[in-house]
Protein backbone atom coordinates (compact mmCIF):
# COMPACT_ATOMS: atom_id res chain seq x y z
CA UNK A 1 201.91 55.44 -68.31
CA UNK A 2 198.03 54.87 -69.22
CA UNK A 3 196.52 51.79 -69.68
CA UNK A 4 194.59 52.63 -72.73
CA UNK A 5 192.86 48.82 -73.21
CA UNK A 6 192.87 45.58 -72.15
CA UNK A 7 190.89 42.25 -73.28
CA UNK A 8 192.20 39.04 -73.06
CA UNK A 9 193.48 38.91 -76.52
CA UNK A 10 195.58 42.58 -76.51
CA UNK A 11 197.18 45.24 -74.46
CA UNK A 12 197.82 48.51 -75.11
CA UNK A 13 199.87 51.26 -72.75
CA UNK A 14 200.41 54.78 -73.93
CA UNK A 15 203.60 56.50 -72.60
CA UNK A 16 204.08 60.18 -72.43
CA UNK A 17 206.77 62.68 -72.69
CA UNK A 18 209.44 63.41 -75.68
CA UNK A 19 210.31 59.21 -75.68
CA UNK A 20 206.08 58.56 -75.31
CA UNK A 21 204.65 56.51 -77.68
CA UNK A 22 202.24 53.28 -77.30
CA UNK A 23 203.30 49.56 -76.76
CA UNK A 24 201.10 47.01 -78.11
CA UNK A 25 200.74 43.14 -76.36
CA UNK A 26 199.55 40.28 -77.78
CA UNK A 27 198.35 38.81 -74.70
CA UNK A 28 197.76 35.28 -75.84
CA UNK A 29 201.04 35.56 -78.53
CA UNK A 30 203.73 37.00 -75.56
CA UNK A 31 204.70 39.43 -78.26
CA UNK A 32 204.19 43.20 -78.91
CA UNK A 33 205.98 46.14 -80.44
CA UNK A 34 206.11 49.82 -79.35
CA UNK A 35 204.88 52.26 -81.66
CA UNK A 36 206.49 55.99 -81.52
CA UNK A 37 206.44 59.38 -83.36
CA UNK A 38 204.35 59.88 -86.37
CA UNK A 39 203.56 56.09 -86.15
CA UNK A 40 202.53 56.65 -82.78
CA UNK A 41 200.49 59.73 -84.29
CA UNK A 42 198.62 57.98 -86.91
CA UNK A 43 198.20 55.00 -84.51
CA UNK A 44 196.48 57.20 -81.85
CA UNK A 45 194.18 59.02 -83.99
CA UNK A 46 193.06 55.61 -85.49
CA UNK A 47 192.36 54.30 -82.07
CA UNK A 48 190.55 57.56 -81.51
CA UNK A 49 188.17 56.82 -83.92
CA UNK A 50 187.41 53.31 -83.16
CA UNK A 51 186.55 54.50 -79.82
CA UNK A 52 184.59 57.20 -81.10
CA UNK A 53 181.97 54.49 -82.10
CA UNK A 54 181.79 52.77 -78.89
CA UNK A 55 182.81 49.49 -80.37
CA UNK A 56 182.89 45.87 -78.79
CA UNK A 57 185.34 44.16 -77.23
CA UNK A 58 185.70 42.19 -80.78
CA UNK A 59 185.91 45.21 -82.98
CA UNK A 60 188.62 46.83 -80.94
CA UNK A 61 190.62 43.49 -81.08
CA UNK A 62 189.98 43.14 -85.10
CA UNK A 63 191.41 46.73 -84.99
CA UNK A 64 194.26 45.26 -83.09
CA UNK A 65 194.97 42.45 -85.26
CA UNK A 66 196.11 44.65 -87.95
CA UNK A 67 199.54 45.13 -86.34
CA UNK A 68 200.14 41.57 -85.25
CA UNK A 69 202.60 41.81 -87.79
CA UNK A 70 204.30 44.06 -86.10
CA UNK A 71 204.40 42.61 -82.46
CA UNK A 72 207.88 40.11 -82.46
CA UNK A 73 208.97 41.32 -79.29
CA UNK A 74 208.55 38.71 -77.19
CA UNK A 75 207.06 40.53 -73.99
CA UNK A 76 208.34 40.45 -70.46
CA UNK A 77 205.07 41.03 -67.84
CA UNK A 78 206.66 41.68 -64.36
């Protein structure tokens, strides 16, 4: 497990091994989803290149936003 970000708005934890994947939070929401295979894939080279630029806080969340759609799971923090 590797925290990958964190702002007060999202979450996001990348798991590894043949199940690995990421899980996306919407922090404020209690929702996310968990992304795996080539989803995962396109998802991770995406995030690569946001971070590539060494964006804010705010562009990294805007990137975020685009899969609010997919976070309905409401999320369990323990």
């Amino acid at each position: 497990m590797n925290l990958v970000y964190v702002s007060p708005q999202y979450q996001v934890v990348e798991y590894a091994g043949e199940r690995g994947g990421f899980e996306l939070i919407n922090r404020q929401l209690g929702v996310g989803t968990y992304l795996r295979g080539e989803m995962a894939d396109k998802f991770r080279r995406s995030l690569s290149d946001v971070f590539q630029e060494e964006p804010t806080e705010e562009l990294v969340d805007e990137f975020l936003g685009n899969f609010d759609e997919l976070m309905r799971q409401p999320a369990v923090f323990h």
